[in-house]
PDB file of N, CA and C in Angstrom:
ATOM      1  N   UNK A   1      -3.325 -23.099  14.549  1.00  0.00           N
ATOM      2  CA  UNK A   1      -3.571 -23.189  13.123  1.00  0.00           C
ATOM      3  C   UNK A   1      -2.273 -23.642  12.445  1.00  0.00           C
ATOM      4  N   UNK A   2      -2.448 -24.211  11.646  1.00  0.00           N
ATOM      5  CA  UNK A   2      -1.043 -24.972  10.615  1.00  0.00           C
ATOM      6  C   UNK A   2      -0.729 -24.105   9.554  1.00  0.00           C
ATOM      7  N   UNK A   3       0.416 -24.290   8.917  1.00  0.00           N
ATOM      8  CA  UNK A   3       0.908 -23.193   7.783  1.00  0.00           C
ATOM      9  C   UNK A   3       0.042 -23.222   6.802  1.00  0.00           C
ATOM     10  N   UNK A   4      -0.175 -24.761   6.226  1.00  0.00           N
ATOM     11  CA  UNK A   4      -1.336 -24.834   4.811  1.00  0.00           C
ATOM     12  C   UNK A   4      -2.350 -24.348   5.225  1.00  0.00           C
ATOM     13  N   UNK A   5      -3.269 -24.248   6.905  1.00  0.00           N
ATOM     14  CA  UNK A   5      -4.919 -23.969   6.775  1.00  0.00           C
ATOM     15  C   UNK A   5      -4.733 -22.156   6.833  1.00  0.00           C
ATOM     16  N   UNK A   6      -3.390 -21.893   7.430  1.00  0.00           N
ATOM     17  CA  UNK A   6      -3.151 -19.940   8.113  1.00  0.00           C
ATOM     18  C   UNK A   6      -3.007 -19.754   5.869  1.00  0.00           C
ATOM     19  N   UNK A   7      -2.365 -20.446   5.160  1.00  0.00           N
ATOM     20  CA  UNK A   7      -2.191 -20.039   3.724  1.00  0.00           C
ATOM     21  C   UNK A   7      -3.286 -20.276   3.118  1.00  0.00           C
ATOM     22  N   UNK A   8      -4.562 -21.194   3.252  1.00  0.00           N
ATOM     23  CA  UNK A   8      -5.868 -21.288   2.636  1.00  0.00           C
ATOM     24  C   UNK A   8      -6.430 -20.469   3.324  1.00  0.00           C
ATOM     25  N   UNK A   9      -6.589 -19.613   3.881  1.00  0.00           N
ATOM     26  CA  UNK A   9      -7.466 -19.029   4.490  1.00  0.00           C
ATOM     27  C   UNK A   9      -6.925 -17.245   4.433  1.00  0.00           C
ATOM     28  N   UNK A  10      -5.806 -16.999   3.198  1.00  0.00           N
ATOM     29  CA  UNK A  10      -5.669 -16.169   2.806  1.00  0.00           C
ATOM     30  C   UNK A  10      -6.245 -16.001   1.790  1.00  0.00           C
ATOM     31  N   UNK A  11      -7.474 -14.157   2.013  1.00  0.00           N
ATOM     32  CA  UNK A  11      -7.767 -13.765   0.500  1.00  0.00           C
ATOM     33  C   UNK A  11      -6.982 -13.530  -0.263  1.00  0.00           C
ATOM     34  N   UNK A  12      -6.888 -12.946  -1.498  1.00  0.00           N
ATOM     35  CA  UNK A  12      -6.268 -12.053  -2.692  1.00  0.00           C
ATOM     36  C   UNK A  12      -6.237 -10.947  -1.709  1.00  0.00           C
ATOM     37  N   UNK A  13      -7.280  -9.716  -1.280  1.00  0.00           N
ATOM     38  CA  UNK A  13      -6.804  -9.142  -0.966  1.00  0.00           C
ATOM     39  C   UNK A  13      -5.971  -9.026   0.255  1.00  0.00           C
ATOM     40  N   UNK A  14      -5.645  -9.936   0.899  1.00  0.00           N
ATOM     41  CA  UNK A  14      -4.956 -10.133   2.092  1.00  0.00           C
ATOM     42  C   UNK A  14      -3.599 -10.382   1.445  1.00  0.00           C
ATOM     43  N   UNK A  15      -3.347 -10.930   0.776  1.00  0.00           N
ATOM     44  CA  UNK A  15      -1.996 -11.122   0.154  1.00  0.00           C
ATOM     45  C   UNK A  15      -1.504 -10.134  -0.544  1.00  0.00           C
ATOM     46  N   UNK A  16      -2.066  -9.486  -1.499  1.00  0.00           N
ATOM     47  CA  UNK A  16      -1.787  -7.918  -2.127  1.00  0.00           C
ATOM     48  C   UNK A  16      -1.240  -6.875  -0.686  1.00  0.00           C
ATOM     49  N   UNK A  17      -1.867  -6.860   0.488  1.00  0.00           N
ATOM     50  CA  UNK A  17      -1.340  -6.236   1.453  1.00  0.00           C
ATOM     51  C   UNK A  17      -0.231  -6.733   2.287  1.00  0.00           C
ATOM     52  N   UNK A  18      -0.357  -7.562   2.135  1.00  0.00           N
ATOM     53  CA  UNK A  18       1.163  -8.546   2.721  1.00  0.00           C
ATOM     54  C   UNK A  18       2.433  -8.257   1.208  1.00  0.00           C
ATOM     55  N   UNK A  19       2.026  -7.884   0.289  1.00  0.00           N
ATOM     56  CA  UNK A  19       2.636  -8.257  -0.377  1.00  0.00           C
ATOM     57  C   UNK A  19       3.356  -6.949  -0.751  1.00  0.00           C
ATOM     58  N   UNK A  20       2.802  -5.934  -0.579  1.00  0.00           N
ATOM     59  CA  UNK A  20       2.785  -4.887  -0.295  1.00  0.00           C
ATOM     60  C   UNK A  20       3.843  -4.020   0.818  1.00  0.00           C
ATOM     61  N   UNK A  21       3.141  -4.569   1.936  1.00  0.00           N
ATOM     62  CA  UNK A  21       4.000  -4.628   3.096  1.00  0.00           C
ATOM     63  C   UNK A  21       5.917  -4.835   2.770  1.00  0.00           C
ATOM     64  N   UNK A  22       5.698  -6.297   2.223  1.00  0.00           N
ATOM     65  CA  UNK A  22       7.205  -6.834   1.924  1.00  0.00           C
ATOM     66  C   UNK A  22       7.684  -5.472   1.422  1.00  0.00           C
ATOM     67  N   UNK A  23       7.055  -5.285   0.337  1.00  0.00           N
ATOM     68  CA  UNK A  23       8.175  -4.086  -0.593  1.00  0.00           C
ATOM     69  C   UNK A  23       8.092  -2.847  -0.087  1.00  0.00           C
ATOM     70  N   UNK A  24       7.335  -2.321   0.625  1.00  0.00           N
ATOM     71  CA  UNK A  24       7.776  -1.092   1.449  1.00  0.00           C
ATOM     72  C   UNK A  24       8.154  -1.110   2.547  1.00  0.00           C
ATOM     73  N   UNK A  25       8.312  -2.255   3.594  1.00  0.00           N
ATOM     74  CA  UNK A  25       8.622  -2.282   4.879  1.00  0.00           C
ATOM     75  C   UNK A  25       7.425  -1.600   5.825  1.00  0.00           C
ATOM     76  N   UNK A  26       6.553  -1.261   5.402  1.00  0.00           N
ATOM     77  CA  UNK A  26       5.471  -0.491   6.184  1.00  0.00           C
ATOM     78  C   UNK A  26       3.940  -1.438   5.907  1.00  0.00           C
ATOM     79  N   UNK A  27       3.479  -1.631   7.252  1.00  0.00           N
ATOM     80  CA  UNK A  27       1.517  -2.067   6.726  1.00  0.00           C
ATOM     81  C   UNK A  27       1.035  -0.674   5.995  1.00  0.00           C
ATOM     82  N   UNK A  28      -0.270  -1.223   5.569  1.00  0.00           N
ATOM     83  CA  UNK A  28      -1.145   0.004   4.999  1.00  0.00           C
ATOM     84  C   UNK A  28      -1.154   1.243   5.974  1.00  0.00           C
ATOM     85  N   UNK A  29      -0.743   1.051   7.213  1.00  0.00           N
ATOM     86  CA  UNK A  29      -1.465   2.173   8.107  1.00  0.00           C
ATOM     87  C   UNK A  29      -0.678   2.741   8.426  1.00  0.00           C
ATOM     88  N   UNK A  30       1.086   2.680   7.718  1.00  0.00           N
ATOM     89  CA  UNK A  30       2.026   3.419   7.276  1.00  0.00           C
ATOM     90  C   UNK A  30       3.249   2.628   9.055  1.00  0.00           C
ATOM     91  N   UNK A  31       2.647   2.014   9.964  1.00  0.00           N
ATOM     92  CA  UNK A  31       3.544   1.654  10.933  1.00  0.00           C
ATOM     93  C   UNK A  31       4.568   0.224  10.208  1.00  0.00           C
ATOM     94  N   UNK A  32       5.670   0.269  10.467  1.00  0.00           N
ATOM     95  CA  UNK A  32       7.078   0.221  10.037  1.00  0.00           C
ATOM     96  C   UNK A  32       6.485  -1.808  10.885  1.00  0.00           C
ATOM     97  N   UNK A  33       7.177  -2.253   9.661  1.00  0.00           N
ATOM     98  CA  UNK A  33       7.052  -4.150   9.504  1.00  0.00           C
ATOM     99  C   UNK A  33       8.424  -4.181  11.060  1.00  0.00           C
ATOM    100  N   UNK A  34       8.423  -4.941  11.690  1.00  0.00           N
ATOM    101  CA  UNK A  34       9.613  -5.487  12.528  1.00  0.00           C
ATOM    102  C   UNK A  34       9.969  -6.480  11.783  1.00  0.00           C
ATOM    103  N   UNK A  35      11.552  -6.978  12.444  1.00  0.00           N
ATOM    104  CA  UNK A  35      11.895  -8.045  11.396  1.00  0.00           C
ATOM    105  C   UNK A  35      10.991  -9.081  11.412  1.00  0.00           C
ATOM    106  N   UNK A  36      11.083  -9.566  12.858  1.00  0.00           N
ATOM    107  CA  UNK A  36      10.287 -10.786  13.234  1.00  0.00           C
ATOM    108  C   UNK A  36       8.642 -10.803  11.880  1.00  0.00           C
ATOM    109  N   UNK A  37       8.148  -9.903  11.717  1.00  0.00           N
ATOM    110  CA  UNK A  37       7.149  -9.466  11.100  1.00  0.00           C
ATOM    111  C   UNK A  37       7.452 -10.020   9.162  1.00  0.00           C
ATOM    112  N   UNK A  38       8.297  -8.890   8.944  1.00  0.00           N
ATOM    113  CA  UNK A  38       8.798  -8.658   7.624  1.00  0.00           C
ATOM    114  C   UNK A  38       9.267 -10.369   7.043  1.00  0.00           C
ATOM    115  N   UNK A  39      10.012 -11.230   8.032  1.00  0.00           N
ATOM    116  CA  UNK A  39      10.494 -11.730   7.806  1.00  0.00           C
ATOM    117  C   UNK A  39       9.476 -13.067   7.593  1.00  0.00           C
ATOM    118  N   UNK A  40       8.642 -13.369   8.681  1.00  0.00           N
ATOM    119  CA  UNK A  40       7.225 -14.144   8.252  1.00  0.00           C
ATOM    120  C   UNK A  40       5.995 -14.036   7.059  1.00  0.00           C
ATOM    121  N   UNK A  41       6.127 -12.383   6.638  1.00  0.00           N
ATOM    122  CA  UNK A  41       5.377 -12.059   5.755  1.00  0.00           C
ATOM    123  C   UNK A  41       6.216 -12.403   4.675  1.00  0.00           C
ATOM    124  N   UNK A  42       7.523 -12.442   4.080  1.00  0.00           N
ATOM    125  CA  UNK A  42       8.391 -12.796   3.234  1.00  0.00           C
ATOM    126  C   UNK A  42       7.820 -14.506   3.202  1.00  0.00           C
ATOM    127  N   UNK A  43       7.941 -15.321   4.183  1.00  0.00           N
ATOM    128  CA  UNK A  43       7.264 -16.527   3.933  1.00  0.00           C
ATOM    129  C   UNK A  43       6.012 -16.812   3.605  1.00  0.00           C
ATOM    130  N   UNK A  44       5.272 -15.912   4.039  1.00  0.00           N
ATOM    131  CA  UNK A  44       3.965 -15.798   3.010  1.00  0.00           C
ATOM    132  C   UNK A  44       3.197 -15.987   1.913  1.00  0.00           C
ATOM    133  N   UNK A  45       4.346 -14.809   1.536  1.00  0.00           N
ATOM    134  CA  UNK A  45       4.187 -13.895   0.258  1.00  0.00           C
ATOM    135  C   UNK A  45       4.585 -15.380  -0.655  1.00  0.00           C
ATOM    136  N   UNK A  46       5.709 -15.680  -0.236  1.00  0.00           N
ATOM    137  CA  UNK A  46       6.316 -17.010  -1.492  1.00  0.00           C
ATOM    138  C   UNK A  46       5.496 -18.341  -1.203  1.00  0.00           C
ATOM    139  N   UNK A  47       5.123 -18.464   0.041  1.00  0.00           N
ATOM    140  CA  UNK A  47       4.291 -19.612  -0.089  1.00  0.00           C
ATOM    141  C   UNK A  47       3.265 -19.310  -0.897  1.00  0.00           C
ATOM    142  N   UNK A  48       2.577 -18.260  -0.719  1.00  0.00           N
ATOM    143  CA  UNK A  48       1.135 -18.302  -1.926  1.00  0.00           C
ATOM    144  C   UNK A  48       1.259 -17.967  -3.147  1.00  0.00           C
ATOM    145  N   UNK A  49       2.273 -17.386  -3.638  1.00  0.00           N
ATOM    146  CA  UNK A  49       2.780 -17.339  -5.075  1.00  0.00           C
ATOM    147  C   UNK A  49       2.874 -18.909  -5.915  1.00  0.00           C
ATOM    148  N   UNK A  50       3.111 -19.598  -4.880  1.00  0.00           N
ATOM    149  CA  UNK A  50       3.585 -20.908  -5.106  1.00  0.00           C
ATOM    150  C   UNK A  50       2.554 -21.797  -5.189  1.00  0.00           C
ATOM    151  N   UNK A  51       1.908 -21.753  -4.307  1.00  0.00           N
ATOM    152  CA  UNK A  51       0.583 -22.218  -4.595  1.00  0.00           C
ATOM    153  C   UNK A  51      -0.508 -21.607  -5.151  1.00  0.00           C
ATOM    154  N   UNK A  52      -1.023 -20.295  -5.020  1.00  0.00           N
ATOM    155  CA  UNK A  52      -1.837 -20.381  -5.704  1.00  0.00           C
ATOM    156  C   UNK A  52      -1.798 -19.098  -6.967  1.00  0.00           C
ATOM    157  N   UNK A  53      -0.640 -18.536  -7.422  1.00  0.00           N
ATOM    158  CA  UNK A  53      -0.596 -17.749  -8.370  1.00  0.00           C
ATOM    159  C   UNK A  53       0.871 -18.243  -9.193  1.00  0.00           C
ATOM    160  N   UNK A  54       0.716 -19.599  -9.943  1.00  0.00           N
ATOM    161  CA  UNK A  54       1.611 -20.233 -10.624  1.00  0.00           C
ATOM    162  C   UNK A  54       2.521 -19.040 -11.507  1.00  0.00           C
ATOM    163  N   UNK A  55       3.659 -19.051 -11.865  1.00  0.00           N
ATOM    164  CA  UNK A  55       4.212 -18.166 -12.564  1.00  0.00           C
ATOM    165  C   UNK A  55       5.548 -18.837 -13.790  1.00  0.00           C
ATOM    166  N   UNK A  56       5.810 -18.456 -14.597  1.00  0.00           N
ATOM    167  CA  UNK A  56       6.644 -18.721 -15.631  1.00  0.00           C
ATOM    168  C   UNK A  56       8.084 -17.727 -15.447  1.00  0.00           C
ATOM    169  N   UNK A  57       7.854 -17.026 -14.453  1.00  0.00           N
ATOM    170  CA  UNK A  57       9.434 -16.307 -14.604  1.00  0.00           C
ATOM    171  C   UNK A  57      10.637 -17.426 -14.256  1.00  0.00           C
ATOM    172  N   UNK A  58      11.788 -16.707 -14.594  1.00  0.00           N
ATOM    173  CA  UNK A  58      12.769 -17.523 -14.652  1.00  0.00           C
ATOM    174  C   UNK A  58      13.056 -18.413 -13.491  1.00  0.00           C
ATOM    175  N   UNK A  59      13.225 -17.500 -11.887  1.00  0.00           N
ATOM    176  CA  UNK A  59      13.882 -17.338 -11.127  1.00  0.00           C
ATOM    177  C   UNK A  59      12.515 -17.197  -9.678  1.00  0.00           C
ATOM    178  N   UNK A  60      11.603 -18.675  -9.410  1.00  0.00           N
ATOM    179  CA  UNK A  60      10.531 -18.400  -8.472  1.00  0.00           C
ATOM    180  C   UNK A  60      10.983 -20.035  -7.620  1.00  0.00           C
ATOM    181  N   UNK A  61       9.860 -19.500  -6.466  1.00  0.00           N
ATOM    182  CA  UNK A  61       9.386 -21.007  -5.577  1.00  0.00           C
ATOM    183  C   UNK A  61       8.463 -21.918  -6.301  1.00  0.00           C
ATOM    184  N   UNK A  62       8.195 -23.512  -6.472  1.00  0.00           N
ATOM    185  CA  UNK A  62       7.831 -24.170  -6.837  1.00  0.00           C
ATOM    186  C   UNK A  62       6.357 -24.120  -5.973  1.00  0.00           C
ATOM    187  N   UNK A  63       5.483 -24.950  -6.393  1.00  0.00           N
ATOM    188  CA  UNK A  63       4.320 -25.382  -5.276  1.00  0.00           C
ATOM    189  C   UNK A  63       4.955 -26.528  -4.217  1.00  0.00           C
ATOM    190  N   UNK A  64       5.807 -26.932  -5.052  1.00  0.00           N
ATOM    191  CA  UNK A  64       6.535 -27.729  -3.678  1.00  0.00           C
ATOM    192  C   UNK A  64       7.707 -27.136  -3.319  1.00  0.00           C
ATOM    193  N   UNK A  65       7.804 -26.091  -2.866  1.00  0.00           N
ATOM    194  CA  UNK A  65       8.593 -25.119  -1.883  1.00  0.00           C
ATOM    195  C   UNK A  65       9.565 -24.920  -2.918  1.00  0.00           C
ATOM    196  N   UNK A  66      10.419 -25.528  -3.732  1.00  0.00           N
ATOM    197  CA  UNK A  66      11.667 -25.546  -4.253  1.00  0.00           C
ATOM    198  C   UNK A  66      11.759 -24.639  -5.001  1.00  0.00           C
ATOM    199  N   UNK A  67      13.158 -23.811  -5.099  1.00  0.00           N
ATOM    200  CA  UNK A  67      13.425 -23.182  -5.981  1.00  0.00           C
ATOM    201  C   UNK A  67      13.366 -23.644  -7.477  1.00  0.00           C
ATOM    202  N   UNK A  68      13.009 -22.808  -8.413  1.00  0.00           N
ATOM    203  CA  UNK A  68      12.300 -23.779  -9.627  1.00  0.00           C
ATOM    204  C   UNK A  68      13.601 -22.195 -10.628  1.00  0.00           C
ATOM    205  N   UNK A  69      14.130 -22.372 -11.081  1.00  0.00           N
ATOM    206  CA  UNK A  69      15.176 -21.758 -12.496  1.00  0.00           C
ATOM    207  C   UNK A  69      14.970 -22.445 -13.661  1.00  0.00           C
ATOM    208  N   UNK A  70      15.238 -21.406 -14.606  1.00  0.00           N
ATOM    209  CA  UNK A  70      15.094 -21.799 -16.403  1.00  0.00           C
ATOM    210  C   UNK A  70      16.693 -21.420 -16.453  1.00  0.00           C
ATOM    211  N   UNK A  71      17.289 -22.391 -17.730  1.00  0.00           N
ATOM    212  CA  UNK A  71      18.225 -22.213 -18.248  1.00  0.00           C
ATOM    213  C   UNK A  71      18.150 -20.766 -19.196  1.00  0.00           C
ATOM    214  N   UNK A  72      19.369 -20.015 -19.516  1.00  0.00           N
ATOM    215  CA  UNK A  72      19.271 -19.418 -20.659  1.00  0.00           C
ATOM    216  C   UNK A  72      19.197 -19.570 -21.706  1.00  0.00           C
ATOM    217  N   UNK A  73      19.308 -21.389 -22.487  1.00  0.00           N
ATOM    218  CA  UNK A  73      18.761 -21.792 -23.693  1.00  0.00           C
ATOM    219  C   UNK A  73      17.352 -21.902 -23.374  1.00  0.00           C
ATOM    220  N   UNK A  74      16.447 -22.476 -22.061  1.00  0.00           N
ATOM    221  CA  UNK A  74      14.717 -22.094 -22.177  1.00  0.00           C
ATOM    222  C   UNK A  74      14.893 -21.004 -22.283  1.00  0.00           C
ATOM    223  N   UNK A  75      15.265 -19.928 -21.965  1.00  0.00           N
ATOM    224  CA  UNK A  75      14.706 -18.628 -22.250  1.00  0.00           C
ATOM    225  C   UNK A  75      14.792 -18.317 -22.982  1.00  0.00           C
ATOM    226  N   UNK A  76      15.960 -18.331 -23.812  1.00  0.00           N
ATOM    227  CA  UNK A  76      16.369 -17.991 -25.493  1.00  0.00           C
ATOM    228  C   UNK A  76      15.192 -19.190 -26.722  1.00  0.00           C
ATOM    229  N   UNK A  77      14.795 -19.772 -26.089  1.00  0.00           N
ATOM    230  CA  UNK A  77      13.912 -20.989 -26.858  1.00  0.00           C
ATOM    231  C   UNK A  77      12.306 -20.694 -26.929  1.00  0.00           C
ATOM    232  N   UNK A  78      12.522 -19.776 -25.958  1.00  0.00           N
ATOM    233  CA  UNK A  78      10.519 -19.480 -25.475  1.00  0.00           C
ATOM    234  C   UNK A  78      10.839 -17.900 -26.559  1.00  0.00           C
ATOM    235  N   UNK A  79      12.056 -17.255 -26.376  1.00  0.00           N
ATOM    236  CA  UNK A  79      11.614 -16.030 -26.774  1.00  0.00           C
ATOM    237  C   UNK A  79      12.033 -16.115 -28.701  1.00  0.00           C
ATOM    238  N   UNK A  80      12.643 -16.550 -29.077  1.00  0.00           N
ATOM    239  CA  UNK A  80      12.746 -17.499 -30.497  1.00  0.00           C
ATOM    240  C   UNK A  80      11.854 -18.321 -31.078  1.00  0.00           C
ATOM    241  N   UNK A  81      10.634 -18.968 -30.018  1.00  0.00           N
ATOM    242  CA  UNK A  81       9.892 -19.803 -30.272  1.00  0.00           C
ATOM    243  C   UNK A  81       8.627 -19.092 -30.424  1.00  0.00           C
ATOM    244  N   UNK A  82       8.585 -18.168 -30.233  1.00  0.00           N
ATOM    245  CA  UNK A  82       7.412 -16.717 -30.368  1.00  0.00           C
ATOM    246  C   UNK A  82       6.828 -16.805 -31.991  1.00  0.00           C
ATOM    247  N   UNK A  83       7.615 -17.258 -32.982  1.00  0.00           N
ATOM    248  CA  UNK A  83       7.772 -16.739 -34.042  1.00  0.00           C
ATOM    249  C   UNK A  83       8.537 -15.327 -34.577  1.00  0.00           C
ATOM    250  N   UNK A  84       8.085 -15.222 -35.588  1.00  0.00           N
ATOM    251  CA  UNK A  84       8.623 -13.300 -36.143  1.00  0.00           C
ATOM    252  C   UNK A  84       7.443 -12.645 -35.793  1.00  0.00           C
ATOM    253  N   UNK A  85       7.746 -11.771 -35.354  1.00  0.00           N
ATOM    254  CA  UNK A  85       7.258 -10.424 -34.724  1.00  0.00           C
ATOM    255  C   UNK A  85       6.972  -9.425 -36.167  1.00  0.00           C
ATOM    256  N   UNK A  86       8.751  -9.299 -36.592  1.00  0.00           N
ATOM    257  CA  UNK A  86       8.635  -8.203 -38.059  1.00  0.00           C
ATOM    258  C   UNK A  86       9.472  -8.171 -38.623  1.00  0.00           C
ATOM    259  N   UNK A  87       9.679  -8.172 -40.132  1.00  0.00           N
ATOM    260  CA  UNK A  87      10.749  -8.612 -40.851  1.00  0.00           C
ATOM    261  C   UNK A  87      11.353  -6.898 -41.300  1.00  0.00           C
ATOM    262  N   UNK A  88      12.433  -6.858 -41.215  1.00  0.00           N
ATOM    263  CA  UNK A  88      12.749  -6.115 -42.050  1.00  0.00           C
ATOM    264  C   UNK A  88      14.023  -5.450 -43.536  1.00  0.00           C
ATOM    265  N   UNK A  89      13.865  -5.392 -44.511  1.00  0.00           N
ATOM    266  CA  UNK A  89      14.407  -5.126 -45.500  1.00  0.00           C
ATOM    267  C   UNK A  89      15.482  -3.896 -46.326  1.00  0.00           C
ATOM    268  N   UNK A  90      17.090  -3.500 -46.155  1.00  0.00           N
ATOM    269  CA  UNK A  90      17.362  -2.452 -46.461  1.00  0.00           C
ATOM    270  C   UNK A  90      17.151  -2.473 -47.797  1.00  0.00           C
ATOM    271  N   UNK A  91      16.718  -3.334 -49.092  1.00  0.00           N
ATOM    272  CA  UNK A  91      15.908  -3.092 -50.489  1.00  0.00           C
ATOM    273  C   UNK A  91      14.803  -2.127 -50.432  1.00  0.00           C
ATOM    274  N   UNK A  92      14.677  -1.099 -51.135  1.00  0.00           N
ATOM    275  CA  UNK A  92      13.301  -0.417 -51.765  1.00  0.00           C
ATOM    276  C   UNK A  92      12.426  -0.701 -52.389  1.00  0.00           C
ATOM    277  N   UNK A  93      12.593  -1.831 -52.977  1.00  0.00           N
ATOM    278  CA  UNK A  93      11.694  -2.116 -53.718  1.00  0.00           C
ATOM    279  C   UNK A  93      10.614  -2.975 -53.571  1.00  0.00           C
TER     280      UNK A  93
END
């Protein structure tokens, strides 16, 4: 099997448990990831983020593998570009 057909042929919930896995070092059935393991499921996890759960954080993998970063003027520009939230006034009146 090839990387793209073993990554299409992952459910949601198959990836939530892989994904899972990564951050505790353990499968569901509580036995402990090996590296060899941990370290393939880490490729996984970012390949399908990448493809199929697009994301806006700063600091992710592209759909074409690449590391994808925002400057701190996009970030300061998206969170400024919000509009006002709430104004507020030390006058009483």
């Amino acid at each position: 099997m090839q990387f793209d057909e073993l990554l299409a042929s992952i459910t949601p919930e198959t990836f939530e448990r892989l994904l899972q896995a990564v951050e505790l070092g353990r499968w569901p059935d509580g036995a402990k990831l090996s590296e060899e393991q941990r370290a393939n499921s880490i490729q996984l996890v970012m390949a399908y983020q990448a493809r199929y759960r697009p994301s806006d954080e700063p600091f992710r993998i592209g759909s074409d593998g690449q590391l994808v970063t925002r400057s701190k003027r996009e970030m300061k520009a998206d969170l400024t570009g919000a509009g006002t939230i709430a104004s507020f006034s030390l006058n009483d009146n």
